[in-house]
C-alpha atoms as a PDB file:
ATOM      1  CA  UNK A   1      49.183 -96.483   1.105  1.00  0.00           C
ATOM      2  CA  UNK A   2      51.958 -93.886   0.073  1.00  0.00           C
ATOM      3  CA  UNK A   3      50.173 -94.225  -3.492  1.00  0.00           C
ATOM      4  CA  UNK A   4      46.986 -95.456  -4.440  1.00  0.00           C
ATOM      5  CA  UNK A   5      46.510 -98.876  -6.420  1.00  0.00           C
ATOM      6  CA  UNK A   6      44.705 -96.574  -9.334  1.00  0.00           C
ATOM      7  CA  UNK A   7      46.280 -95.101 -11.937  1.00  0.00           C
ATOM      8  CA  UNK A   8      45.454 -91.484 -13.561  1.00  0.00           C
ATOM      9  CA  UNK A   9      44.261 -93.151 -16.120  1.00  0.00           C
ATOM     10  CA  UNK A  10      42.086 -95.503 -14.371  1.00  0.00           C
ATOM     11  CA  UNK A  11      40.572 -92.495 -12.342  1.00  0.00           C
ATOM     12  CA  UNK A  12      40.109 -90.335 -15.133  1.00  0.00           C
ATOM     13  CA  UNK A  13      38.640 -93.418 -17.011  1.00  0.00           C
ATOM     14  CA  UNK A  14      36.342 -93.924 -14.345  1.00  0.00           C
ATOM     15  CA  UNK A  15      35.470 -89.871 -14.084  1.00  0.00           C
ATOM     16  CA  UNK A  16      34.195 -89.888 -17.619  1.00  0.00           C
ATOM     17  CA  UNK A  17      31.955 -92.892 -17.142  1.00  0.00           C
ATOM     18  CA  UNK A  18      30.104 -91.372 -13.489  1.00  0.00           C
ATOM     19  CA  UNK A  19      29.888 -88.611 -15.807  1.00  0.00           C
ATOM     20  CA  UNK A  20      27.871 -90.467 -18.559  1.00  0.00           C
ATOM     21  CA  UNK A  21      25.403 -91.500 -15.721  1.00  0.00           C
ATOM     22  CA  UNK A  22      23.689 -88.370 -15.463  1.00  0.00           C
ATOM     23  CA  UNK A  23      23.557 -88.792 -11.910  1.00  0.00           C
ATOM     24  CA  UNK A  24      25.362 -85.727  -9.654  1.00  0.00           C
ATOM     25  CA  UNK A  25      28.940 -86.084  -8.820  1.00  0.00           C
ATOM     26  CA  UNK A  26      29.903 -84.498  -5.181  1.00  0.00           C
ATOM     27  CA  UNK A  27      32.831 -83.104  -4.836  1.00  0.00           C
ATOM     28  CA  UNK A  28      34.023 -81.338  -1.610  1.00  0.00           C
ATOM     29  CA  UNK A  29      37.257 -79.113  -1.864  1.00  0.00           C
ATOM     30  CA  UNK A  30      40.651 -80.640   0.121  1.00  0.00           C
ATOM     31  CA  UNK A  31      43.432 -78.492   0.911  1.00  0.00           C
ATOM     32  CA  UNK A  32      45.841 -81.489   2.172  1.00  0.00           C
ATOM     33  CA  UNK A  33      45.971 -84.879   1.137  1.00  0.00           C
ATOM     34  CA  UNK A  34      44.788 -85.822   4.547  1.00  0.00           C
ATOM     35  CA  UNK A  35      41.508 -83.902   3.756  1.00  0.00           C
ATOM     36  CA  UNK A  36      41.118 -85.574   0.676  1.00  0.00           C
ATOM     37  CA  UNK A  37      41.142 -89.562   2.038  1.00  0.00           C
ATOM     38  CA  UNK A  38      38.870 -88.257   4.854  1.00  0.00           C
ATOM     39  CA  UNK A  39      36.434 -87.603   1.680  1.00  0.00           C
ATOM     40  CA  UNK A  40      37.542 -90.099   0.355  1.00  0.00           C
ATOM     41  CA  UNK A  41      36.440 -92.026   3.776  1.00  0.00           C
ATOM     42  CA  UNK A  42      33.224 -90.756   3.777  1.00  0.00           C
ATOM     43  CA  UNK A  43      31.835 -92.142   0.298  1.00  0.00           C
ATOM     44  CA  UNK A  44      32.147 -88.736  -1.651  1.00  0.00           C
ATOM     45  CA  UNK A  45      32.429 -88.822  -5.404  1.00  0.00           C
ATOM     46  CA  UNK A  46      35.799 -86.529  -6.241  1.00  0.00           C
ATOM     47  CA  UNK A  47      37.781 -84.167  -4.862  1.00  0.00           C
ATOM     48  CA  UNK A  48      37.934 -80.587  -5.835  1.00  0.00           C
ATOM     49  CA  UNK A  49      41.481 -78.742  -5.282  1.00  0.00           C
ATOM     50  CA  UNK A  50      40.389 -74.585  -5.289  1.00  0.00           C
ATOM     51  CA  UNK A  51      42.313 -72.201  -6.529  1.00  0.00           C
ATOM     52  CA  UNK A  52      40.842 -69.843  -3.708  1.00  0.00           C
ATOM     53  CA  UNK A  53      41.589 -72.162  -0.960  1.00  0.00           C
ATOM     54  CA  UNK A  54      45.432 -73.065  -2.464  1.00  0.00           C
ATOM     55  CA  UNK A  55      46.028 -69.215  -2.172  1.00  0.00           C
ATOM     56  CA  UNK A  56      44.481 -68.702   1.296  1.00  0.00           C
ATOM     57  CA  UNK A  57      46.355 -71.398   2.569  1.00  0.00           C
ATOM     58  CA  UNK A  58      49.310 -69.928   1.520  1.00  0.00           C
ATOM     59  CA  UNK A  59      48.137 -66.996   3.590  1.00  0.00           C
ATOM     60  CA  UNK A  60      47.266 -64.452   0.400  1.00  0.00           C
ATOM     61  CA  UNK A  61      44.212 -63.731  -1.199  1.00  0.00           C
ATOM     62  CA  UNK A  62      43.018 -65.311  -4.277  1.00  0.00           C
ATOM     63  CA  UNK A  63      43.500 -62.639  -6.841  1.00  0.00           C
ATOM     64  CA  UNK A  64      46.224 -64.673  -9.366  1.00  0.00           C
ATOM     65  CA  UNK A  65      48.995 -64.686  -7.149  1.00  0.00           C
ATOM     66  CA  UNK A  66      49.911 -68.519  -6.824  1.00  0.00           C
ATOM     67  CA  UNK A  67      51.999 -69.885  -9.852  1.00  0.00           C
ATOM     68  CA  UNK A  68      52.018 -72.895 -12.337  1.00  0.00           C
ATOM     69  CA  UNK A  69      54.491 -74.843 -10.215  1.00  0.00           C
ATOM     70  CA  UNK A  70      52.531 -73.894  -6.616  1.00  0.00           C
ATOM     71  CA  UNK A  71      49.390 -75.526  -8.002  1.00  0.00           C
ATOM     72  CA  UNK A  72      50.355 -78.334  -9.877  1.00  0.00           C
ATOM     73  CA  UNK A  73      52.501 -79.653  -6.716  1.00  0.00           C
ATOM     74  CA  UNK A  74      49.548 -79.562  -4.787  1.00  0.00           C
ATOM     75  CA  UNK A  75      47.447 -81.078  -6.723  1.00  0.00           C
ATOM     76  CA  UNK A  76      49.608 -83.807  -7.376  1.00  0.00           C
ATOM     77  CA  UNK A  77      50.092 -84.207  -3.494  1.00  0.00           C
ATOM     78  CA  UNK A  78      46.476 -84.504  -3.241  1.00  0.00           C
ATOM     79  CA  UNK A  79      45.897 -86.124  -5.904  1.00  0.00           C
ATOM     80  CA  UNK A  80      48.018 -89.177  -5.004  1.00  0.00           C
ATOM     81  CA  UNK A  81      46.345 -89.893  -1.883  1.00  0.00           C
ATOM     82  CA  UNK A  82      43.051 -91.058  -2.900  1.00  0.00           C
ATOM     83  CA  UNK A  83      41.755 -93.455  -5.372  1.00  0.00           C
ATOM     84  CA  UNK A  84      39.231 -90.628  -6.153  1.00  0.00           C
ATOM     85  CA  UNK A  85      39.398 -88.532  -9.276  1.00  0.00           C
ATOM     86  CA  UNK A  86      40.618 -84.827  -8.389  1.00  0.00           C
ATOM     87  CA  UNK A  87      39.822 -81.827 -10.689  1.00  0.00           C
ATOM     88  CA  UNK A  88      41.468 -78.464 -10.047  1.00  0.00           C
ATOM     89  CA  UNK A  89      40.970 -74.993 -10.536  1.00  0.00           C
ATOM     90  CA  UNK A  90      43.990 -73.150 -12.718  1.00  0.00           C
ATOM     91  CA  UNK A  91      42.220 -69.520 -12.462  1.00  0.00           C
ATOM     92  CA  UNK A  92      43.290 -68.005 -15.905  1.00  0.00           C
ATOM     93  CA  UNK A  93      45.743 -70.325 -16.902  1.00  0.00           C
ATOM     94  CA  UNK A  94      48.817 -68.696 -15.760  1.00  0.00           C
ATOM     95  CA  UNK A  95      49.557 -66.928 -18.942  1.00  0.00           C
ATOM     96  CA  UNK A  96      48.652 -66.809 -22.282  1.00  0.00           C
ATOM     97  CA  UNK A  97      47.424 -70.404 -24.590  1.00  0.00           C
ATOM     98  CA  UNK A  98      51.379 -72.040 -24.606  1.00  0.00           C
ATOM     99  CA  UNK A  99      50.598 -71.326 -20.864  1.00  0.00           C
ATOM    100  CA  UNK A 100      47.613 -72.968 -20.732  1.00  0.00           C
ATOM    101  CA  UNK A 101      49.094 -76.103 -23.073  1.00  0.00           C
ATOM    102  CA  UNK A 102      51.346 -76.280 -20.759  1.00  0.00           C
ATOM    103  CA  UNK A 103      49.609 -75.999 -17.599  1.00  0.00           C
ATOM    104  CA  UNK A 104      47.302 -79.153 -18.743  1.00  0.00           C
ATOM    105  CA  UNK A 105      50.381 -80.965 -19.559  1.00  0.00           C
ATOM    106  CA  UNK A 106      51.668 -80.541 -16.001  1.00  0.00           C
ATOM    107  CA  UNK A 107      48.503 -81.692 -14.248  1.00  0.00           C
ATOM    108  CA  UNK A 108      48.430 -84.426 -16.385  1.00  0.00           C
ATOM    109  CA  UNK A 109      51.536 -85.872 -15.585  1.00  0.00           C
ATOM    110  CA  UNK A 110      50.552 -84.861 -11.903  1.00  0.00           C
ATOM    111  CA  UNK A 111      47.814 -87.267 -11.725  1.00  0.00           C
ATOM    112  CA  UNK A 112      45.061 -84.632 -11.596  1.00  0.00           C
ATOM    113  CA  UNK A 113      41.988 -85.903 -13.917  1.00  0.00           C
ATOM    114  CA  UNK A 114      40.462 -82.058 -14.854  1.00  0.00           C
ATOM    115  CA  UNK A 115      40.837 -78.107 -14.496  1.00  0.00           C
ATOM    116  CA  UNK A 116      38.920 -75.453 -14.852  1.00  0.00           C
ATOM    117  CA  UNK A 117      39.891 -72.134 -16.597  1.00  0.00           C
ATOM    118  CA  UNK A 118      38.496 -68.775 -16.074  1.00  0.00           C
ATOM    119  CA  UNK A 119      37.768 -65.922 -18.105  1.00  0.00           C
ATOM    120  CA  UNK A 120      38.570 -63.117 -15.860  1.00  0.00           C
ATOM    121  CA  UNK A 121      41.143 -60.772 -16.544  1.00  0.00           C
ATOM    122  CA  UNK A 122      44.489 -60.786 -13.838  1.00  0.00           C
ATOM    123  CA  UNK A 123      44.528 -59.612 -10.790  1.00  0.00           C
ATOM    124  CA  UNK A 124      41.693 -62.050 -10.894  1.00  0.00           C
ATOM    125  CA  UNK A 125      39.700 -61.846  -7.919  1.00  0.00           C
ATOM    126  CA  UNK A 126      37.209 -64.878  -6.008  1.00  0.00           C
ATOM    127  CA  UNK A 127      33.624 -65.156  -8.437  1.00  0.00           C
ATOM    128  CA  UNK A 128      31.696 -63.761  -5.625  1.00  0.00           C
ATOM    129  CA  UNK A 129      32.965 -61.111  -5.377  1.00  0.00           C
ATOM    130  CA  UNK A 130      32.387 -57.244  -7.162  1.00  0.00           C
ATOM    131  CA  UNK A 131      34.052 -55.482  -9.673  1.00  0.00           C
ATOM    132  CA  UNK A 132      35.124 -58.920 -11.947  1.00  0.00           C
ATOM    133  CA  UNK A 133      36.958 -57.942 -15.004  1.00  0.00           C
ATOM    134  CA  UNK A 134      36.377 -60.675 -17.684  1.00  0.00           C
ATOM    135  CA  UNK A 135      39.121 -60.857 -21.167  1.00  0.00           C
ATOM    136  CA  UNK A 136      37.399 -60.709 -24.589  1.00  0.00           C
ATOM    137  CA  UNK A 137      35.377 -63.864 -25.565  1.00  0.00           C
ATOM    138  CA  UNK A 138      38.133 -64.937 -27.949  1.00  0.00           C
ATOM    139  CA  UNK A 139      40.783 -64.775 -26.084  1.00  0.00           C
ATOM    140  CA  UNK A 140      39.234 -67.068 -23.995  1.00  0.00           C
ATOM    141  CA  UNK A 141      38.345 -69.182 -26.592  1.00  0.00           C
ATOM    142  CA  UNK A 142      41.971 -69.049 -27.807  1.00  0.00           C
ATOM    143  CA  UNK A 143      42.932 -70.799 -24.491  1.00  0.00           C
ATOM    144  CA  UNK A 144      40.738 -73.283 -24.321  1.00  0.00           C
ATOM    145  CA  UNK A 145      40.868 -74.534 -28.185  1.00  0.00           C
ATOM    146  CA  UNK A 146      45.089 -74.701 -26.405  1.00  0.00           C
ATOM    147  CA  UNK A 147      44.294 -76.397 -23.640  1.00  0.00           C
ATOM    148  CA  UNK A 148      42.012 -79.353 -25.562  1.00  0.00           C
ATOM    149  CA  UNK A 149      45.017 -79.440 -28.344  1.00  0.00           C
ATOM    150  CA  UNK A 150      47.722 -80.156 -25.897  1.00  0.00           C
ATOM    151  CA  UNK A 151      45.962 -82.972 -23.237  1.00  0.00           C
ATOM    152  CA  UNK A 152      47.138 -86.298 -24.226  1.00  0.00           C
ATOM    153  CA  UNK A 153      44.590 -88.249 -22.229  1.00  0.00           C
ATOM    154  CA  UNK A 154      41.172 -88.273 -23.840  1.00  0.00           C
ATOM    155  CA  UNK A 155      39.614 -88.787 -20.584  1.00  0.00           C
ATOM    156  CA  UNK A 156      41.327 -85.784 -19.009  1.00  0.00           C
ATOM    157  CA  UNK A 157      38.615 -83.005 -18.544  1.00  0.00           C
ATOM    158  CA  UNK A 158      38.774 -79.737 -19.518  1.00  0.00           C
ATOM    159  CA  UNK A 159      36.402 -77.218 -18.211  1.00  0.00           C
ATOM    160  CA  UNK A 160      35.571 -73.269 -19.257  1.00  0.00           C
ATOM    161  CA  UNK A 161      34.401 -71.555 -15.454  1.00  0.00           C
ATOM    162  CA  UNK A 162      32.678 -68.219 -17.439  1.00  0.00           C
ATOM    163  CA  UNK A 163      32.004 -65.300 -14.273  1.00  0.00           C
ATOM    164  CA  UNK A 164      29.880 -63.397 -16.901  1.00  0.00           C
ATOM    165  CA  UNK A 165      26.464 -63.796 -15.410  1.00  0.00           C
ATOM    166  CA  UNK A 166      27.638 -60.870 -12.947  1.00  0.00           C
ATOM    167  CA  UNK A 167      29.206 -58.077 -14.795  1.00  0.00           C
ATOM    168  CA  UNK A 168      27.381 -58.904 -18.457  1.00  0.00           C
ATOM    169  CA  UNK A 169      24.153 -60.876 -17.579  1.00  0.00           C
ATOM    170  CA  UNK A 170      22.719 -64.017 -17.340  1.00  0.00           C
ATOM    171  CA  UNK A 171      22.719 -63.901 -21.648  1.00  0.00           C
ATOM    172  CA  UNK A 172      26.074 -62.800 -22.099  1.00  0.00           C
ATOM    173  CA  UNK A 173      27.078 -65.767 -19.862  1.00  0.00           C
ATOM    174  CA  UNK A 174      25.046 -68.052 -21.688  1.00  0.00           C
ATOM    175  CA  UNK A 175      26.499 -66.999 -25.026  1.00  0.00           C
ATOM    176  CA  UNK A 176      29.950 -67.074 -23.943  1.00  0.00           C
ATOM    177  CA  UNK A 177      29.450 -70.466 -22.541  1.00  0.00           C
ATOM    178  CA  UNK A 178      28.669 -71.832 -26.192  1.00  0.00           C
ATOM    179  CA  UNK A 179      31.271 -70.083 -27.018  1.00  0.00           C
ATOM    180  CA  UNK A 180      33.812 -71.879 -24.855  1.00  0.00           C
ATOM    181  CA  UNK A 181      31.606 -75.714 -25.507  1.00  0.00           C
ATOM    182  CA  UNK A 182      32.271 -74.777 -29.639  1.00  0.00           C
ATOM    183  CA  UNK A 183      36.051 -74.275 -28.665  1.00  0.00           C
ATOM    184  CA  UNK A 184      36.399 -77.597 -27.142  1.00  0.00           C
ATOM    185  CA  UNK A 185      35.355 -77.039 -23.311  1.00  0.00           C
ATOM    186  CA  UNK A 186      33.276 -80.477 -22.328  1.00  0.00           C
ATOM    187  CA  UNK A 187      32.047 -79.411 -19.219  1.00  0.00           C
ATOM    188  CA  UNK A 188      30.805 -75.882 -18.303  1.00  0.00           C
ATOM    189  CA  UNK A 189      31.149 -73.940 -14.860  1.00  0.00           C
ATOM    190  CA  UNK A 190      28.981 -70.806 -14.497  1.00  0.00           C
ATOM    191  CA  UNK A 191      30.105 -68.670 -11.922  1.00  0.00           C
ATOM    192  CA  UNK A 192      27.785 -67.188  -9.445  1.00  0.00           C
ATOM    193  CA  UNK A 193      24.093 -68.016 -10.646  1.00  0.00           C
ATOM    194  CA  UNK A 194      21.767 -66.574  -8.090  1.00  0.00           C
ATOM    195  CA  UNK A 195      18.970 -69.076  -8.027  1.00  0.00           C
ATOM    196  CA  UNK A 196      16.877 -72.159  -9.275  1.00  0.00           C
ATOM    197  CA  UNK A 197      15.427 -70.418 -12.162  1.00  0.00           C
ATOM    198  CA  UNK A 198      18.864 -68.820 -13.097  1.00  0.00           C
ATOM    199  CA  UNK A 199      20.448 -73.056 -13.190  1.00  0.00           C
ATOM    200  CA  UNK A 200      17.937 -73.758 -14.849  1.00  0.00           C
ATOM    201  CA  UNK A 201      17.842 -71.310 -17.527  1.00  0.00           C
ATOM    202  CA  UNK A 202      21.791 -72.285 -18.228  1.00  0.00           C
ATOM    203  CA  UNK A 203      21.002 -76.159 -18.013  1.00  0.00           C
ATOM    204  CA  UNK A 204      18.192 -75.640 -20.762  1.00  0.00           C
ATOM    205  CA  UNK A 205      20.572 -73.415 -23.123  1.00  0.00           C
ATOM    206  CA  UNK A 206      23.842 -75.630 -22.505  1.00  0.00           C
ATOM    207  CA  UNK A 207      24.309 -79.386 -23.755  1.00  0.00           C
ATOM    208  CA  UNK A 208      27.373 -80.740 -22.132  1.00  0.00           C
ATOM    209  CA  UNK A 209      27.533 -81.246 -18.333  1.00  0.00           C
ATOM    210  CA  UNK A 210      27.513 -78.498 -16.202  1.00  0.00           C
ATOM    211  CA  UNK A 211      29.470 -77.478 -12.854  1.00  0.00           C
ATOM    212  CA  UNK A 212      27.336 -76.113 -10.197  1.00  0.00           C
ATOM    213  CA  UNK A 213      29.329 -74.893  -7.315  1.00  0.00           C
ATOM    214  CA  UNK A 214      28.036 -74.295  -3.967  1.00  0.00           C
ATOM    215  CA  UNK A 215      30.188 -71.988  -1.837  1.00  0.00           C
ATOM    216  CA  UNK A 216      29.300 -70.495   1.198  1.00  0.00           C
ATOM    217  CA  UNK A 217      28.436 -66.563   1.699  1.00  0.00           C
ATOM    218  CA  UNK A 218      28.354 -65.953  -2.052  1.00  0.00           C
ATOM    219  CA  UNK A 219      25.584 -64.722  -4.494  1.00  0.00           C
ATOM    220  CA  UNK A 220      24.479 -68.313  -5.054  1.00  0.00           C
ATOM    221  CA  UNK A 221      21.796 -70.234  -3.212  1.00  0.00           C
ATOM    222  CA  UNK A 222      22.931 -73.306  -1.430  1.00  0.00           C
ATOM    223  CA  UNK A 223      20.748 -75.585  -3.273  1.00  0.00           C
ATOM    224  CA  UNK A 224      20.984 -79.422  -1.981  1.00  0.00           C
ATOM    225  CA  UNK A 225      21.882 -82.166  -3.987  1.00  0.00           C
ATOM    226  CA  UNK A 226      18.977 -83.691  -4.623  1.00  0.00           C
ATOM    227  CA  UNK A 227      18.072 -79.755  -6.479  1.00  0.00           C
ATOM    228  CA  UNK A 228      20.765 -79.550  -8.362  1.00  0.00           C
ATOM    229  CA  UNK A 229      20.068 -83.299  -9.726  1.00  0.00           C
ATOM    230  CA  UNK A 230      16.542 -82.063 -10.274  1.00  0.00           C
ATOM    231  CA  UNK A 231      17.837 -79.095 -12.324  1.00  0.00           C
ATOM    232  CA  UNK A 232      20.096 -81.201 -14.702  1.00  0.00           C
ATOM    233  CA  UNK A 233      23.487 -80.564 -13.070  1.00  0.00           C
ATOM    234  CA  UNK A 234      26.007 -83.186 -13.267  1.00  0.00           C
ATOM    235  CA  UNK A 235      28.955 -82.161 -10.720  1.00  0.00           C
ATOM    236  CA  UNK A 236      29.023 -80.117  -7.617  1.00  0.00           C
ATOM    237  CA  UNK A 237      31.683 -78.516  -5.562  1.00  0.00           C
ATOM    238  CA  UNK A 238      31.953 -77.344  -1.757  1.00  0.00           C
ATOM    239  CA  UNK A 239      35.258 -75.717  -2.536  1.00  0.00           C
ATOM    240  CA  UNK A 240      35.778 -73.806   0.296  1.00  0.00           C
ATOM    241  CA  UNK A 241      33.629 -75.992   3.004  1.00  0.00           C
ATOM    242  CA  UNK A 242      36.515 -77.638   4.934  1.00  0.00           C
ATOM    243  CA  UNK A 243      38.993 -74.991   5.200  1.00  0.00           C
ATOM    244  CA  UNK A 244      36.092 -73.058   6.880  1.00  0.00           C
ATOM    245  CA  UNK A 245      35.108 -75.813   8.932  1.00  0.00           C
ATOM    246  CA  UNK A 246      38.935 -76.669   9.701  1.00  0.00           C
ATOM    247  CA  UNK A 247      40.085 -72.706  10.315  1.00  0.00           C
ATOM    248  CA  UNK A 248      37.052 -72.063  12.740  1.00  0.00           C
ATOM    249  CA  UNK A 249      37.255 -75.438  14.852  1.00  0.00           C
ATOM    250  CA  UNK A 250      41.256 -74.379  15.790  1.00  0.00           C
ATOM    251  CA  UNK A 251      40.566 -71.121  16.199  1.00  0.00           C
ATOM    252  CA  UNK A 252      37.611 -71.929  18.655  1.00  0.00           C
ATOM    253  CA  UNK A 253      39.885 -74.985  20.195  1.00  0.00           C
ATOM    254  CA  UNK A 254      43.041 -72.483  20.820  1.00  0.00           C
ATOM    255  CA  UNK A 255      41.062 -69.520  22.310  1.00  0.00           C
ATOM    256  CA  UNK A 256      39.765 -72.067  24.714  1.00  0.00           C
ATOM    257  CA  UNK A 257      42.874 -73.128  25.545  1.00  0.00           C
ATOM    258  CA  UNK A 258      44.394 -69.708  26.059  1.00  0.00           C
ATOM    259  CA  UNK A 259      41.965 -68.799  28.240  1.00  0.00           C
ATOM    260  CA  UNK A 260      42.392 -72.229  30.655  1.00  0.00           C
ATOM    261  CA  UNK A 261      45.774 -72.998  30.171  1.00  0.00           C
ATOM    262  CA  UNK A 262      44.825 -76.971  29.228  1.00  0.00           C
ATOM    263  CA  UNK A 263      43.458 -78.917  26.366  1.00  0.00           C
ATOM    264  CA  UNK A 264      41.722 -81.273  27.982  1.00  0.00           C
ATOM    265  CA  UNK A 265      37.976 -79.682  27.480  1.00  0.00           C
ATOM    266  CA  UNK A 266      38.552 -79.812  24.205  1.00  0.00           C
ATOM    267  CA  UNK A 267      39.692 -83.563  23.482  1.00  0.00           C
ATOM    268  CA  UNK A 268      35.954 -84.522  22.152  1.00  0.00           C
ATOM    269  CA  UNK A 269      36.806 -81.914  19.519  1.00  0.00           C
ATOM    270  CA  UNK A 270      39.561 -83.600  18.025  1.00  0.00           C
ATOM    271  CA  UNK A 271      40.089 -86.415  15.535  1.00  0.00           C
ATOM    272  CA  UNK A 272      42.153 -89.237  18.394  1.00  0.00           C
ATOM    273  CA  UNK A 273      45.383 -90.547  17.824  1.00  0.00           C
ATOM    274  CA  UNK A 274      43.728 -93.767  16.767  1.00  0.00           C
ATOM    275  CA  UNK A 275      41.414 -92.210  13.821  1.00  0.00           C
ATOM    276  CA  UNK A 276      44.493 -90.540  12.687  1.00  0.00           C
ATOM    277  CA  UNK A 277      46.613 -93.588  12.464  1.00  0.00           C
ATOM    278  CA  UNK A 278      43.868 -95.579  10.436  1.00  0.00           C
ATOM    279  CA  UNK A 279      43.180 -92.996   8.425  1.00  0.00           C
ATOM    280  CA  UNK A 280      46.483 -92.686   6.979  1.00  0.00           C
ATOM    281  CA  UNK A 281      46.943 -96.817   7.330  1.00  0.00           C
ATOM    282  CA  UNK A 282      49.742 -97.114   9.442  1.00  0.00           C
ATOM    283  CA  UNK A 283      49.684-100.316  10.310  1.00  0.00           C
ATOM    284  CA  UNK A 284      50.347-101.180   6.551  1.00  0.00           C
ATOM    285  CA  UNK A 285      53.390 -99.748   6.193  1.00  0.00           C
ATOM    286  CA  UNK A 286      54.771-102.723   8.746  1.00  0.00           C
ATOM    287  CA  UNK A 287      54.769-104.497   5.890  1.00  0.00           C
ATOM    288  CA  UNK A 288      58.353-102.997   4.991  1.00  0.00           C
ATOM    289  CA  UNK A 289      59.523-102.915   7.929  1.00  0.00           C
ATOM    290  CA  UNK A 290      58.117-104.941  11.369  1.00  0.00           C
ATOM    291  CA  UNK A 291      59.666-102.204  13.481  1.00  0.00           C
ATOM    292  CA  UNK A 292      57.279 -99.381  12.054  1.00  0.00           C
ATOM    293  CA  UNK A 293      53.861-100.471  13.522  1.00  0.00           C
ATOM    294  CA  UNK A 294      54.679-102.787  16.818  1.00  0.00           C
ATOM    295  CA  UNK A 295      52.616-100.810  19.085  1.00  0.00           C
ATOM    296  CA  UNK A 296      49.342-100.767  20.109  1.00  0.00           C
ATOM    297  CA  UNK A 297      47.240 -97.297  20.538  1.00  0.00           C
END
């Protein structure tokens, strides 16, 4: 209720030890705090705030145009909502490495318990797509030795995303990857692997956990979970899932009711005024004030 009961630190705390496990974290991408206690409600592991699905939802494409302040309020909106830990992409760090210090400071201090970096080159554009322009291997590295210097929380994650494998090769991304691992990254995200023999070939050349992510009418093969814990992966992300599940349920549910002039065909569709009101614990709140839940739905 309003916030939850755990702390950042607690979360993050808790992060790091599912980690140590070895057994796959799943976490689906929110773009509201509303989505994230519904996976929350559902028994996921994490939330995953995308950079992608922060821009879109802004109504731009992601190519770098969302700033520091943009992103770090929504992540602390989401962030606050759930008792799960919520990791976050920052694209290229919106600037150079006192951009990227500062950046982790601010997601810190906004509750957020990881990031991922990139090393594309702005206008950045969405890792499935062509034409990716990536910055020299050391600037990179210069970002990430900034971004490990200036977190405060040990627990707080910080991971290198490397798009490599489709402009330079499987090799070059492999290389860059220990690379970014040497320069203090603790988790690695390889961007756009095409199949079971390509995450494998990273898990066997990489030592610290790895980020598999599973998005939707890319270059990578939706492997299931119980794959990707088979290959060695440690975390997973459906970043984009629910704002494509979300976007093509209202635009289904409003054509319908353009064409008949009534909603009521499409009531089954909907999440009821009663799943709503649990969901965000209404009834709780009467505990301020007996006036606020003295109803019955």
């Amino acid at each position: 209720m309003l916030f939850q009961n755990k702390t950042p630190e607690q979360k993050r705390s808790e992060f790091r030890a599912a980690l140590a496990t070895g057994r796959l974290l799943r976490f689906p991408g929110a773009f509201s705090p509303l989505i994230a206690m519904l996976i929350e409600q559902i028994g996921f592991d994490g939330v995953y705030i995308s950079g992608a699905v922060l821009s879109n939802n802004l109504g731009v494409p992601d190519i770098g145009l969302t700033t520091l302040s943009e992103v770090t309020e929504a992540g602390r909106a989401i962030a606050r909502a759930t008792a799960l830990p919520s990791i976050i992409d920052i694209d290229t760090g919106f600037g150079e490495p006192m951009n990227v210090a500062r950046t982790v400071q601010e997601l810190e201090a906004a509750g957020l318990c990881g990031c991922h970096l990139e090393d594309q080159e702005n206008p950045k554009r969405c890792g499935h797509l062509e034409g990716k322009s990536l910055v020299e291997t050391s600037a990179m590295v210069r970002k990430i030795r900034a971004a490990a210097e200036a977190k405060r929380d040990a627990n707080f994650l910080i991971i290198a995303r490397t798009d490599a494998r489709a402009s330079e090769g499987l090799t070059a991304a492999i290389g860059r990857a220990k690379a970014y691992v040497d320069a203090g990254a603790e988790m690695i995200f390889p961007e756009a692997l095409a199949d079971e023999k390509e995450f494998e070939t990273f898990r066997r050349a990489i030592s610290v956990p790895l980020l598999a992510n599973m998005t939707e009418f890319g270059k990578s093969k939706l492997l299931s979970a119980d794959e990707l814990q088979g290959l060695g992966y440690n975390l997973v992300i459906y970043p984009v899932t629910a704002l494509r599940l979300a976007l093509k349920a209202v635009l289904l549910g409003l054509a319908q009711i353009k064409e008949q002039g009534h909603q009521r065909d499409v009531l089954d569709q909907m999440l009821t005024r009663a799943e709503l009101y649990q969901l965000l614990e209404y009834e709780k709140y009467n505990v301020f004030d007996k006036s606020v839940f003295n109803f019955r739905v």
